[in-house]
C-alpha atoms as a PDB file:
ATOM      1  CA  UNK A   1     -54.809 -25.343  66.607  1.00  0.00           C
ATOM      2  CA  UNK A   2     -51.926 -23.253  65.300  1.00  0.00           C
ATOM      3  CA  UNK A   3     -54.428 -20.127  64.873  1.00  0.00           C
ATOM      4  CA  UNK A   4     -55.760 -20.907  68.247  1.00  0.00           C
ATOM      5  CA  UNK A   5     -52.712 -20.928  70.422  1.00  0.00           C
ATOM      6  CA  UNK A   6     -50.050 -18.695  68.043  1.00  0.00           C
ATOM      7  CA  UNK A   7     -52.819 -16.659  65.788  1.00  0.00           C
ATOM      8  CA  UNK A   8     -50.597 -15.420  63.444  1.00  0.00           C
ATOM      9  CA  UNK A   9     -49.720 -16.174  60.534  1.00  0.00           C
ATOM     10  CA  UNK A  10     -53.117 -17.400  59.299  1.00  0.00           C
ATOM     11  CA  UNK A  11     -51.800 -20.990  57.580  1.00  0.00           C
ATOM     12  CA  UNK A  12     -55.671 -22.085  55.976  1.00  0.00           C
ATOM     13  CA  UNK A  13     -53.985 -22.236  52.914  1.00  0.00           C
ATOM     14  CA  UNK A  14     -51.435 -24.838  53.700  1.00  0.00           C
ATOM     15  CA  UNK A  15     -54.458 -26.934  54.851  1.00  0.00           C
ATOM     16  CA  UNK A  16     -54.826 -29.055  51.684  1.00  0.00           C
ATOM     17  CA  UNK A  17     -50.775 -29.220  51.895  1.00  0.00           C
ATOM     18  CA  UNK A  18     -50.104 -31.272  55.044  1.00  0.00           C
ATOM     19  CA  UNK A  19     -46.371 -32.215  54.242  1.00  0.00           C
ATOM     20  CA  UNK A  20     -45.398 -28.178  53.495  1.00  0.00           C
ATOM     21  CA  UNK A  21     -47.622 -27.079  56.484  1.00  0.00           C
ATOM     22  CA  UNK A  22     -45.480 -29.453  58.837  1.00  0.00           C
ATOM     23  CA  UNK A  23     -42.850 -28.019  57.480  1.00  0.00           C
ATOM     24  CA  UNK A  24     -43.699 -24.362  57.999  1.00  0.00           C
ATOM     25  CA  UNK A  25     -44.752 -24.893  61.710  1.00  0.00           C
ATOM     26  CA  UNK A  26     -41.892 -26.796  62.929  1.00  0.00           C
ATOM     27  CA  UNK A  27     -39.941 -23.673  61.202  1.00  0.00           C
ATOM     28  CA  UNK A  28     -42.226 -21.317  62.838  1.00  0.00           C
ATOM     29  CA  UNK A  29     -43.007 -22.876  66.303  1.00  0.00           C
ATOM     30  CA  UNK A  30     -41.854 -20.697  69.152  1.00  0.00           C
ATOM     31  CA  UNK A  31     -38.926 -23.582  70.586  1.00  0.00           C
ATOM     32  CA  UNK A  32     -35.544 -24.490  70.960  1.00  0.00           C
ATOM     33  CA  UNK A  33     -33.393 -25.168  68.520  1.00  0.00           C
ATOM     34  CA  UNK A  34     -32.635 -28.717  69.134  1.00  0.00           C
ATOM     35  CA  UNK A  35     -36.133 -29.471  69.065  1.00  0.00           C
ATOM     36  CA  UNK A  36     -36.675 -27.630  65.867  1.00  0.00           C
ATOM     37  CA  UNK A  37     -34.399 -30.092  64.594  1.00  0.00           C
ATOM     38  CA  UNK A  38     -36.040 -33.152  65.883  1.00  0.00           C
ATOM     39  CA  UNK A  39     -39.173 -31.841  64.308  1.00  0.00           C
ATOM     40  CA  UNK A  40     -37.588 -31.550  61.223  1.00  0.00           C
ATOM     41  CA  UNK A  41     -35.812 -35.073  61.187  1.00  0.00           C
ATOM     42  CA  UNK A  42     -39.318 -36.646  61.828  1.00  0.00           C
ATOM     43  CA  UNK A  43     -39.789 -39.315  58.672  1.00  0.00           C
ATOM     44  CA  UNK A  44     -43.449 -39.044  57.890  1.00  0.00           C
ATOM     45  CA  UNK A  45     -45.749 -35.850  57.643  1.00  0.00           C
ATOM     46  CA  UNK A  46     -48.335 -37.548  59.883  1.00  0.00           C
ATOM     47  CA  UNK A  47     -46.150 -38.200  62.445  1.00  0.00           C
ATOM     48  CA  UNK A  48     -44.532 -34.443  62.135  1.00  0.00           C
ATOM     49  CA  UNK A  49     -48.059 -33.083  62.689  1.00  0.00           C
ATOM     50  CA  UNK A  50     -48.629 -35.001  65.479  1.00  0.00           C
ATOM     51  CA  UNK A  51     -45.542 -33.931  67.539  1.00  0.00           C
ATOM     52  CA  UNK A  52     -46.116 -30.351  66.618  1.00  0.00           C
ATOM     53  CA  UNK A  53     -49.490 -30.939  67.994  1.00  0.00           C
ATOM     54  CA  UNK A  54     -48.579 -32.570  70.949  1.00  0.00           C
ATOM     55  CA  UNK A  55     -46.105 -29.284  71.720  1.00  0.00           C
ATOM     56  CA  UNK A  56     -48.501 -26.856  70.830  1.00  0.00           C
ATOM     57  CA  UNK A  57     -50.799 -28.672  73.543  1.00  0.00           C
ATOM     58  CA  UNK A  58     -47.753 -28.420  76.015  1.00  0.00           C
ATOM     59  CA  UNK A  59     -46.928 -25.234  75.149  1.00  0.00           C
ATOM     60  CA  UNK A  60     -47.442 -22.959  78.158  1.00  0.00           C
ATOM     61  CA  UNK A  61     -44.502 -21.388  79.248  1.00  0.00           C
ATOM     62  CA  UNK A  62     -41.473 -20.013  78.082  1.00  0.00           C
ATOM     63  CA  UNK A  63     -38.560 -21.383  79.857  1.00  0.00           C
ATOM     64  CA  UNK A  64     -34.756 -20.221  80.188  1.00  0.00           C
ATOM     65  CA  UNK A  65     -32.589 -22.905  78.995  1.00  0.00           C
ATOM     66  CA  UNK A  66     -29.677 -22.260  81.338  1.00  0.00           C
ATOM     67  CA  UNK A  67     -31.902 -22.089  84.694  1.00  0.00           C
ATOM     68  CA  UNK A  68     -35.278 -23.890  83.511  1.00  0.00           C
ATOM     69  CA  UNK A  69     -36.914 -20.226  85.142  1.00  0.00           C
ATOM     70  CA  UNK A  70     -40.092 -18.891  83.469  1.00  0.00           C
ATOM     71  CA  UNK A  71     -39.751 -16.155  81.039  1.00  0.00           C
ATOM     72  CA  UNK A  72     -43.189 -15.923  79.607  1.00  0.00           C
ATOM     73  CA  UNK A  73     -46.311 -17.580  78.869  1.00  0.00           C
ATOM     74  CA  UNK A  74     -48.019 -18.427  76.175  1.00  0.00           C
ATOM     75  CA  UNK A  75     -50.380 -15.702  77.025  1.00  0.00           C
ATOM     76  CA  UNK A  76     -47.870 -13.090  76.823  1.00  0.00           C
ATOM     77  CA  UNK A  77     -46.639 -13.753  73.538  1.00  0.00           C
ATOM     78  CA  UNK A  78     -47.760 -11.108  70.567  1.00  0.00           C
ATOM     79  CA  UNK A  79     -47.121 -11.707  67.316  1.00  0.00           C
ATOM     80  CA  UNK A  80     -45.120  -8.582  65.624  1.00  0.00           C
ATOM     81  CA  UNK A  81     -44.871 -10.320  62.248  1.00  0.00           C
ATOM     82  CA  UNK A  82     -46.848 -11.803  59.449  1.00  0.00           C
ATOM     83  CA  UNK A  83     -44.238 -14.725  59.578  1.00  0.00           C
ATOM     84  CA  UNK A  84     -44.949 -15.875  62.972  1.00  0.00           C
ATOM     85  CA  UNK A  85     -44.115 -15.745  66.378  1.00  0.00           C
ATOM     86  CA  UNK A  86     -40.197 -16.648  64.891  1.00  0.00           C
ATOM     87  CA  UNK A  87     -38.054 -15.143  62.866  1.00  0.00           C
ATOM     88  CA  UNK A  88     -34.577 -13.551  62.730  1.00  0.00           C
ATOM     89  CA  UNK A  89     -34.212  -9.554  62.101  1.00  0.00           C
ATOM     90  CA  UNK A  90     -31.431  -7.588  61.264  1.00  0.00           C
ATOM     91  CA  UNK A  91     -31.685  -3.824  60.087  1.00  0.00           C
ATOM     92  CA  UNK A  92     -28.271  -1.940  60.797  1.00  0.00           C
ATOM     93  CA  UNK A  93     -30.185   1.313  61.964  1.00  0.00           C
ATOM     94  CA  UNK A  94     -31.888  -0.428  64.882  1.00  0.00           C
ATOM     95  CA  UNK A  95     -34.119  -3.275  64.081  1.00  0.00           C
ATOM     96  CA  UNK A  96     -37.394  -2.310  64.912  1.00  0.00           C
ATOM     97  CA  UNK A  97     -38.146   1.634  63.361  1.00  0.00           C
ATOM     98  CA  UNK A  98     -39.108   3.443  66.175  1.00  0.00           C
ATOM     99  CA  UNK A  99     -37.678   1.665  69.495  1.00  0.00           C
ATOM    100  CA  UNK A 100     -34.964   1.832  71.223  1.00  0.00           C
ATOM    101  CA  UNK A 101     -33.624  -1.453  72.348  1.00  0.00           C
ATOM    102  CA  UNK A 102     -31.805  -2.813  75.399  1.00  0.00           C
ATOM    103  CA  UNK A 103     -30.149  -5.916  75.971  1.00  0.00           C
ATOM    104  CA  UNK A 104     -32.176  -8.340  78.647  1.00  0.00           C
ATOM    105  CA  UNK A 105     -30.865 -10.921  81.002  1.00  0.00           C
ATOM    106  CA  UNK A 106     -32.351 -13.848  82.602  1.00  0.00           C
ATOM    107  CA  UNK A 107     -32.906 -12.086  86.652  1.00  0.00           C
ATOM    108  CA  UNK A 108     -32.180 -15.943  87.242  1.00  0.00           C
ATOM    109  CA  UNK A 109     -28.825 -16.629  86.242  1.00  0.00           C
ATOM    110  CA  UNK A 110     -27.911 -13.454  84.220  1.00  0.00           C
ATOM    111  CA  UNK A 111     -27.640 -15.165  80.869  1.00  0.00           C
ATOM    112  CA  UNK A 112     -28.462 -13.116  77.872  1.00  0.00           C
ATOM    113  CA  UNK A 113     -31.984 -14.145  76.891  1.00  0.00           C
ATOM    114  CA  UNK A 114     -32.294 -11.058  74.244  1.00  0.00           C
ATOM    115  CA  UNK A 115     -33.747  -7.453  73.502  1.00  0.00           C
ATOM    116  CA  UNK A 116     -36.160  -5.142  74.883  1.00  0.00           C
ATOM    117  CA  UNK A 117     -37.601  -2.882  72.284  1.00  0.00           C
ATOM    118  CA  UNK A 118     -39.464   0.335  73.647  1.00  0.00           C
ATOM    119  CA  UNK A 119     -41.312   3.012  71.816  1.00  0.00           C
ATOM    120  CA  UNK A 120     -39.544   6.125  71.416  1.00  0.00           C
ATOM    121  CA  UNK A 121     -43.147   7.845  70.338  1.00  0.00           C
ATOM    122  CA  UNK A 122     -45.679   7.704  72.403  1.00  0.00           C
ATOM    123  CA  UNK A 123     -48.129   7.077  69.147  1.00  0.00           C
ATOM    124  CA  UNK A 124     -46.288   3.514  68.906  1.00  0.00           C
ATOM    125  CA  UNK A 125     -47.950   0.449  70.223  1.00  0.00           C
ATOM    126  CA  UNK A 126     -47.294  -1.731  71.541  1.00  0.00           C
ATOM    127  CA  UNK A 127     -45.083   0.417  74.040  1.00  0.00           C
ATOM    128  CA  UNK A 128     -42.833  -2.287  74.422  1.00  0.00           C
ATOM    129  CA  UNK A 129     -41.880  -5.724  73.968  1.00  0.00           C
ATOM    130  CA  UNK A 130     -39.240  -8.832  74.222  1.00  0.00           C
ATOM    131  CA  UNK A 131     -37.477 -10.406  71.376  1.00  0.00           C
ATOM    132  CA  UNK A 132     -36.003 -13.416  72.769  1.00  0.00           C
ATOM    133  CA  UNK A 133     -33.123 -15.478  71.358  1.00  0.00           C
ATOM    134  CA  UNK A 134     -34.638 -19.208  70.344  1.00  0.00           C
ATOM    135  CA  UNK A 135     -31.100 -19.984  71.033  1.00  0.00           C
ATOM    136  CA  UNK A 136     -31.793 -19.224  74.927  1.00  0.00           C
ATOM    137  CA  UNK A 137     -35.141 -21.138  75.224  1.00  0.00           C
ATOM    138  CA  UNK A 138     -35.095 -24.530  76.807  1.00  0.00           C
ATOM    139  CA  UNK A 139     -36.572 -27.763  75.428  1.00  0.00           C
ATOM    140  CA  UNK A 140     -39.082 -28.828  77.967  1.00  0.00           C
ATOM    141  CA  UNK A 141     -42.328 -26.049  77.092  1.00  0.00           C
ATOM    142  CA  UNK A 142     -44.571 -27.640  79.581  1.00  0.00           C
END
């Protein structure tokens, strides 16, 4: 399920390892913070993996967790990193080598949601994209 909906980072080989690959999506799962946490607080691998799959099902859009508006869908997410769809980047000249980025707002309610990175060279693909703050997404992904 994870490769269907997220595709990347291929987890096959956490198969045979159910209670470390509950642990890696719930760390890698594109969602709030608090319900990272309730993922993580879950007694009992089998019911971890269920949850998770339950959200993945659910998982459609991307919601702002100030104004509940839609950000994205599930269909516009691309995965920049062998980690996953989550992860936290710092690099002092930039972040990203060869975009320039801008700081985004929600058009909603003006609340920083994150970055816009976009290519300086027009060699670089993808041309642009979002990093959003998991700190700005709200619980309900339905």
């Amino acid at each position: 399920m994870w490769n269907k909906i997220v595709k990347a980072p291929n987890m096959d080989g956490l198969a045979r390892k159910p209670d470390l690959l509950s642990f890696h999506i719930a760390n890698k799962m594109p969602v709030s913070e608090s319900t990272r946490q309730e993922l993580l607080e879950i007694d009992g691998v089998s019911y971890r993996l269920r949850r998770e799959i339950e959200l993945l099902e659910s998982f459609d859009r991307v919601r702002c967790k100030t104004c509940q508006t839609v950000i994205a869908r599930r269909s516009d997410m691309l995965v920049m990193s062998s980690d996953g769809p989550l992860g936290a980047y710092v690099n002092p000249h930039g972040w990203f080598p060869g975009y320039a980025w801008t700081i985004t707002y929600c058009a909603t309610c003006e609340t920083q949601m994150g970055w816009l990175f976009s290519a300086t060279s027009k060699a670089l693909k993808p041309r642009s994209f979002w990093g959003i703050r998991s700190s700005q997404v709200a619980d309900d992904m339905s």
